[in-house]
N, C-alpha and C. Protein backbone atom coordinates (compact mmCIF):
# COMPACT_ATOMS: atom_id res chain seq x y z
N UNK A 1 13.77 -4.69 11.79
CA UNK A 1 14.09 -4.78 10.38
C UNK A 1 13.28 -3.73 9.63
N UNK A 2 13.97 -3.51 8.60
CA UNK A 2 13.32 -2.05 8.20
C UNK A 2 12.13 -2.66 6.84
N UNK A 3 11.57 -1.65 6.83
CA UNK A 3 10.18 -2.15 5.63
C UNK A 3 10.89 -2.36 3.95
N UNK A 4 11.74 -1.77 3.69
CA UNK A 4 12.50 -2.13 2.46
C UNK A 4 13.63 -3.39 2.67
N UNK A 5 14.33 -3.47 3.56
CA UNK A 5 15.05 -4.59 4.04
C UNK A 5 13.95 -5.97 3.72
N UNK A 6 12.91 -6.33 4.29
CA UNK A 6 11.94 -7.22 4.26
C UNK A 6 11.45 -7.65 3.60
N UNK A 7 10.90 -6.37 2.36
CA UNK A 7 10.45 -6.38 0.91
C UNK A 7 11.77 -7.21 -0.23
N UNK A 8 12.63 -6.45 0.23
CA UNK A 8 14.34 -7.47 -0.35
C UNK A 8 14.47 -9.16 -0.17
N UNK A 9 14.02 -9.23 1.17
CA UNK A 9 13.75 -10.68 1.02
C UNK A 9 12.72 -11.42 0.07
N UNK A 10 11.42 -10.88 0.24
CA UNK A 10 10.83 -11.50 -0.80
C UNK A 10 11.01 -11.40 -1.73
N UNK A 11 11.68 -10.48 -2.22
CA UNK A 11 12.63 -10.82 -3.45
C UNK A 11 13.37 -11.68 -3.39
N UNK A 12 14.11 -11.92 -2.75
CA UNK A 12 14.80 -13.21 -2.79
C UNK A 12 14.02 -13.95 -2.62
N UNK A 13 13.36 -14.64 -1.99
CA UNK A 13 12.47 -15.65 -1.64
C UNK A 13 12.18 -16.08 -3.21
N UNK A 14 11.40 -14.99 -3.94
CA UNK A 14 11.10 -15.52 -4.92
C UNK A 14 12.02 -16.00 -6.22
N UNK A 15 13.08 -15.54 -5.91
CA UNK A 15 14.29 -15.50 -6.72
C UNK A 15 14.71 -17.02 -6.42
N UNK A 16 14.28 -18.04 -5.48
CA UNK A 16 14.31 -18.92 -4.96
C UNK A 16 13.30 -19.84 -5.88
N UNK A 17 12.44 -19.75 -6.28
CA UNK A 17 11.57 -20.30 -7.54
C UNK A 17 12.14 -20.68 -8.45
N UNK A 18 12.35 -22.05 -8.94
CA UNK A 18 12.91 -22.38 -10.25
C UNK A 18 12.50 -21.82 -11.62
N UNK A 19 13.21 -21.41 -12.20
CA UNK A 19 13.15 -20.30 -13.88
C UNK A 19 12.07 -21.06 -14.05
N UNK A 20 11.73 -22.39 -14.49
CA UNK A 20 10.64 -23.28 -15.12
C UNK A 20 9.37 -22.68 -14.51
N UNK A 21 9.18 -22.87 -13.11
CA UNK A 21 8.16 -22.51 -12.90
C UNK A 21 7.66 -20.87 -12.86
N UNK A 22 8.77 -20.36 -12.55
CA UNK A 22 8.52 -19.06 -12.46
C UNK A 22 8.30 -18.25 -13.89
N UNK A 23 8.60 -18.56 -14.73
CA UNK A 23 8.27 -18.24 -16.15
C UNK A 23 6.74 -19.16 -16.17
N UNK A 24 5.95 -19.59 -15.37
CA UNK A 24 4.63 -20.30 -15.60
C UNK A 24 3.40 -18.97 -14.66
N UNK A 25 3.99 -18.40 -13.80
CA UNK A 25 3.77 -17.41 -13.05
C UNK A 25 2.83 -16.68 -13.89
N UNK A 26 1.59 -16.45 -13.67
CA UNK A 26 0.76 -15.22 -15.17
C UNK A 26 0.03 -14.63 -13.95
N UNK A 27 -0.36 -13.81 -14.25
CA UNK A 27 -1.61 -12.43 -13.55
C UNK A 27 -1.30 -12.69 -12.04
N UNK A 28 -0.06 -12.44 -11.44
CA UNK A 28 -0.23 -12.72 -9.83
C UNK A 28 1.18 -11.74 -9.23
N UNK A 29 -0.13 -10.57 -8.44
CA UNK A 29 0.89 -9.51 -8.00
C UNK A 29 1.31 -9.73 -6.19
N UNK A 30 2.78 -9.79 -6.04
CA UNK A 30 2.88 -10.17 -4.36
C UNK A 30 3.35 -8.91 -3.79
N UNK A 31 2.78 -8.76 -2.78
CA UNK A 31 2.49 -7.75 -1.65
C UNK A 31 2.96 -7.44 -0.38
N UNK A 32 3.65 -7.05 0.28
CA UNK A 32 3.78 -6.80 1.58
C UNK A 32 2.79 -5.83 2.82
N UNK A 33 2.43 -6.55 3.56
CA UNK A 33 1.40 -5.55 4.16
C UNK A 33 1.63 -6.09 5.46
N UNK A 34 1.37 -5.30 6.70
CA UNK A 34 1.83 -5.15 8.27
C UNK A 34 1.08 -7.04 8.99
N UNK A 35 -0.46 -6.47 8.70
CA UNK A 35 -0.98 -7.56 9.46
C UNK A 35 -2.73 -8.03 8.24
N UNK A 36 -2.95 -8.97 8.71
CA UNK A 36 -3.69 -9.66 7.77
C UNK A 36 -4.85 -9.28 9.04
N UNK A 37 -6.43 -8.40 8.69
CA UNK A 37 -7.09 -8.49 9.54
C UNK A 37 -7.64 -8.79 10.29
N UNK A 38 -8.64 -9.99 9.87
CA UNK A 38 -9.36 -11.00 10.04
C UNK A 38 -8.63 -11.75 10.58
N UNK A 39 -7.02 -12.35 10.65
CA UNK A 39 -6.25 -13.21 11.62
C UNK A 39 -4.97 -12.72 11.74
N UNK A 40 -4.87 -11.86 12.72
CA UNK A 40 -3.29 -11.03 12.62
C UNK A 40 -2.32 -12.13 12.76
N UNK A 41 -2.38 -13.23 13.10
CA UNK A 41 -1.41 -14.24 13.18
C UNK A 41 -0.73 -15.03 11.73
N UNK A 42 -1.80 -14.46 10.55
CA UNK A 42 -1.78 -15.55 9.42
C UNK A 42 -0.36 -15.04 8.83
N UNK A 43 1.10 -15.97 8.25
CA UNK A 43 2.10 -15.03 7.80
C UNK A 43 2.03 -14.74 6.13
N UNK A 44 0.82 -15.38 5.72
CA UNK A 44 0.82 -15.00 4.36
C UNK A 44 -0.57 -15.60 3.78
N UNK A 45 -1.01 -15.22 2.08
CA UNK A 45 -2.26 -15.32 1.92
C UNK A 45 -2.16 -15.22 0.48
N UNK A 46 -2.30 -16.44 0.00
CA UNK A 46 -2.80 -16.29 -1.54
C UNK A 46 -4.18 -16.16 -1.69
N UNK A 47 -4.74 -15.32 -2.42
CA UNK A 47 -6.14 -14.77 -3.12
C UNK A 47 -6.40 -15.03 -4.67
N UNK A 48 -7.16 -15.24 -5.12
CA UNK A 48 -7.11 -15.87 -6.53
C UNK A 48 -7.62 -17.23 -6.61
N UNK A 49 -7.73 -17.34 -8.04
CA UNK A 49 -8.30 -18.67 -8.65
C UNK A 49 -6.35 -19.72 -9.19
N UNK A 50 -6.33 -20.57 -8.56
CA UNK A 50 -5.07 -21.42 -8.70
C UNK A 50 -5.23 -21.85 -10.09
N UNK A 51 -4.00 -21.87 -10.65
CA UNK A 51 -3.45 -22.19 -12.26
C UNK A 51 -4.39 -23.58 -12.72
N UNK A 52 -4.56 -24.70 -11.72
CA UNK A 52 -5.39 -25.70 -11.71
C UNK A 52 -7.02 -25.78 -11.76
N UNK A 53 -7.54 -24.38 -11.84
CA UNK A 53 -8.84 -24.27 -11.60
C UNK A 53 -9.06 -23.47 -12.68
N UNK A 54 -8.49 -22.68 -13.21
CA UNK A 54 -8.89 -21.56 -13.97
C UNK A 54 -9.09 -22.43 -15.72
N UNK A 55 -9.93 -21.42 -16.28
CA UNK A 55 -10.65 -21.96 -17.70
C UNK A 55 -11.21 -21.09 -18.55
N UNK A 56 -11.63 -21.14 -19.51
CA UNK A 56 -11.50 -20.32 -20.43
C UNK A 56 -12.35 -19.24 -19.80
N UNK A 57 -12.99 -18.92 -18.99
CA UNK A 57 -13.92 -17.66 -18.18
C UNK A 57 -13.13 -16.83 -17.37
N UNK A 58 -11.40 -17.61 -17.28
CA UNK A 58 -10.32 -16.72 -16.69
C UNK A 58 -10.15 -15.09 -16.98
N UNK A 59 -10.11 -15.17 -18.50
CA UNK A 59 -9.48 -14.01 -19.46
C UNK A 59 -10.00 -12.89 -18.93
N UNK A 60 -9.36 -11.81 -18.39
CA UNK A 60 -9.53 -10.65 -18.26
C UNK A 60 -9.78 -10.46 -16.86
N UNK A 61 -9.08 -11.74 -16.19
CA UNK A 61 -9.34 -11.21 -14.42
C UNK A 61 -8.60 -10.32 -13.71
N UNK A 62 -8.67 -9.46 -12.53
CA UNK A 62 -7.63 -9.03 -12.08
C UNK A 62 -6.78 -10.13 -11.49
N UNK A 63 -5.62 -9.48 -11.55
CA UNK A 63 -4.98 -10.32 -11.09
C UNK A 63 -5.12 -10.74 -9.35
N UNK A 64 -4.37 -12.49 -9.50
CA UNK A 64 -3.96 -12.62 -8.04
C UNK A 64 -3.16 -11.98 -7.37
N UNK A 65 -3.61 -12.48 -6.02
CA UNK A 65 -2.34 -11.25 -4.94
C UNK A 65 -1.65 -12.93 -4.36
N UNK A 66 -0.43 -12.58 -3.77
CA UNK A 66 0.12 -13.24 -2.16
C UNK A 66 0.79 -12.37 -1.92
N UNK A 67 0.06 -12.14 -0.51
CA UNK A 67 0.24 -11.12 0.76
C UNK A 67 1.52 -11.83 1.47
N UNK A 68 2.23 -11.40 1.64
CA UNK A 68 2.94 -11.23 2.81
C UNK A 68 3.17 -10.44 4.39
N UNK A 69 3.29 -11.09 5.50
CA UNK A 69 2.26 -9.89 6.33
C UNK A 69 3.71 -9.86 7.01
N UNK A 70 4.39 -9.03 6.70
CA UNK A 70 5.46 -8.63 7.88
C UNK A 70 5.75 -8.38 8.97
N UNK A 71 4.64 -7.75 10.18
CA UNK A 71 4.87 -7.85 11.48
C UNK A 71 4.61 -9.32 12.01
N UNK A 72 3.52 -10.34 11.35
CA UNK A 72 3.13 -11.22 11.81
C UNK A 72 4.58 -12.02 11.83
N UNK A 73 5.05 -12.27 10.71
CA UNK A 73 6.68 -13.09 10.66
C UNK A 73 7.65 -12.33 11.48
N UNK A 74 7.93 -11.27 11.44
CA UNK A 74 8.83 -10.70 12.58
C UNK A 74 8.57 -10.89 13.88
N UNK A 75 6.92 -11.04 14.25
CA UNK A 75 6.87 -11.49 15.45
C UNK A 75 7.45 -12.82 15.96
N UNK A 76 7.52 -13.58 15.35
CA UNK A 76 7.81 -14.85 15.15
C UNK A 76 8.98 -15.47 15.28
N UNK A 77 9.84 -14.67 14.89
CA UNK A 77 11.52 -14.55 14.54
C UNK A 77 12.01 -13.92 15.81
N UNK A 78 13.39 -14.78 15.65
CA UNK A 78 14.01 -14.00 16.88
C UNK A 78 15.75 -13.61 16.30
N UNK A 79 15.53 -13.45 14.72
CA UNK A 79 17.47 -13.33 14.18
C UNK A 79 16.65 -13.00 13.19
N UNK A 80 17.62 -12.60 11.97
CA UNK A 80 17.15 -12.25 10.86
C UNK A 80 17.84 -13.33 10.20
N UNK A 81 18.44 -13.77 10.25
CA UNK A 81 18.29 -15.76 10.06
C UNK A 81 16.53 -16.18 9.98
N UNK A 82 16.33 -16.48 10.89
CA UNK A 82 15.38 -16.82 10.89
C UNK A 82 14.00 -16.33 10.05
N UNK A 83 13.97 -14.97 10.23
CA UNK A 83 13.15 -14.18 9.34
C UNK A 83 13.36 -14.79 7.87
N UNK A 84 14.64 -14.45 7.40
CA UNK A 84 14.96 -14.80 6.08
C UNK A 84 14.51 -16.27 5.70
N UNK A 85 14.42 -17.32 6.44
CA UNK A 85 14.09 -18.86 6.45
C UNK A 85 12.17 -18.65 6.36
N UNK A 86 11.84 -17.69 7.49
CA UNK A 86 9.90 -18.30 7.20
C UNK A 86 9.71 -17.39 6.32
N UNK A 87 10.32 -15.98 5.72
CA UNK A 87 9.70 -15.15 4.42
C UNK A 87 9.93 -16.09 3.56
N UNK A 88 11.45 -17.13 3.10
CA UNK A 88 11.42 -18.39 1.97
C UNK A 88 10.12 -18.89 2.13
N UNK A 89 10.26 -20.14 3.05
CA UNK A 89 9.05 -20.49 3.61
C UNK A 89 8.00 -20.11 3.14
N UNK A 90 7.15 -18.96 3.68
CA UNK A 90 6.23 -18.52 3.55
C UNK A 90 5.67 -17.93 1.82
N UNK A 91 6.96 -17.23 0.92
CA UNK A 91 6.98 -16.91 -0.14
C UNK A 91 6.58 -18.65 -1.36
N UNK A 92 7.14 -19.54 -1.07
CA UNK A 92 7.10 -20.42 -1.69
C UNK A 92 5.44 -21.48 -1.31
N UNK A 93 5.20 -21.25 -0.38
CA UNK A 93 4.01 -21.84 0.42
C UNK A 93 3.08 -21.12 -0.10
N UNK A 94 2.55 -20.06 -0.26
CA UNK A 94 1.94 -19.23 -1.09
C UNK A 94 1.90 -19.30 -2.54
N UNK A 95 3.30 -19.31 -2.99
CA UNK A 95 3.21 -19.49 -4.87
C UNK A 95 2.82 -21.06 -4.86
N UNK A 96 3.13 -21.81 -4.20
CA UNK A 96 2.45 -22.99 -4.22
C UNK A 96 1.11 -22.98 -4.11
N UNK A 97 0.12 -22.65 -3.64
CA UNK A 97 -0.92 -22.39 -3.81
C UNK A 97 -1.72 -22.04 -4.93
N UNK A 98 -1.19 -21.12 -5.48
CA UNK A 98 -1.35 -20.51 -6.95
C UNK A 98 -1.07 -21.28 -7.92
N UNK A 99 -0.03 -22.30 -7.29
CA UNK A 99 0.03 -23.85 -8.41
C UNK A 99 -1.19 -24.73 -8.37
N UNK A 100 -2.04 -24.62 -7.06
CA UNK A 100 -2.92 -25.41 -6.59
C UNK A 100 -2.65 -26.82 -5.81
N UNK A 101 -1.65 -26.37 -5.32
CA UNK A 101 -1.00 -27.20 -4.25
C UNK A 101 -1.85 -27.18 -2.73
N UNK A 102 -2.39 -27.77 -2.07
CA UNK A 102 -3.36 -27.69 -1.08
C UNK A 102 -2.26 -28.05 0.36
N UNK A 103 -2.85 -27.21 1.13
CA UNK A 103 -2.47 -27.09 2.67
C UNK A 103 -1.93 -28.44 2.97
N UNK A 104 -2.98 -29.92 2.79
CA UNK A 104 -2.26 -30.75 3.46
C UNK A 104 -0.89 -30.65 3.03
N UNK A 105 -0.79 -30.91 1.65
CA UNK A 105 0.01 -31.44 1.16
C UNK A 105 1.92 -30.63 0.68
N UNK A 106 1.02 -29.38 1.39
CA UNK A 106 2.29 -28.28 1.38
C UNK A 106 3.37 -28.99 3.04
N UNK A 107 1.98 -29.22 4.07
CA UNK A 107 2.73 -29.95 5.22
C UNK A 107 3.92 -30.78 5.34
N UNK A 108 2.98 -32.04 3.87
CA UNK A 108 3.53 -33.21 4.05
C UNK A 108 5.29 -33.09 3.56
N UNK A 109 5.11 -32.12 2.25
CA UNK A 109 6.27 -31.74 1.35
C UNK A 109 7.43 -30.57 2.68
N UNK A 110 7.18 -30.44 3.86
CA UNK A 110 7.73 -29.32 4.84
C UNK A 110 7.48 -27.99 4.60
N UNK A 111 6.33 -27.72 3.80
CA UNK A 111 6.33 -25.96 3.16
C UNK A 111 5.08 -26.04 3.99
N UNK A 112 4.65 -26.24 5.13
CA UNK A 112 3.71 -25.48 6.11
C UNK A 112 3.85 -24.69 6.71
């Protein structure tokens, strides 16, 4: 799959976000990058302080990232079906985070 093809999905992916919330979306830039260093296996990575934590000492931060790591999910995949299903996946599992939605509970909801 080609590196602009991939990037298209997470566009979609995010296009997959309900208007409500996605109009709640502030200072958070998403990324595509090959492999995540520290764990080439990880398929994605929110960085930042979550919408639930932040307070008036917020103002003037850079912004958040969620990484998306594209070889790690292509490894993974065996159709571009599938690809297209864990970049959703993975795109929404991430902005969830940034809601301050926590790991267990992304499980329990099927967004692990």
């Amino acid at each position: 799959m080609t590196p602009d093809r991939f990037e298209e999905l997470v566009g979609d992916a995010l296009d997959l976000i309900p208007p409500q919330l996605a109009a709640a979306i502030d200072n958070v830039v998403v990324l595509v990058d090959d492999r995540n260093d520290e764990d080439p296996y990880l398929l994605g990575l929110y960085h930042g302080i979550a919408l639930t934590e932040r307070d008036s000492h917020y103002g003037g931060s850079l912004p958040d990232t969620i990484t998306v790591y594209r070889d790690a999910l292509l490894e993974i995949c065996s159709s571009e079906e599938e690809v297209v299903h864990e970049v959703a996946v993975t795109v929404i599992h991430e902005v969830a985070h940034y809601f301050g939605i926590e790991e267990d509970r992304l499980h329990e909801l099927g967004w692990g």
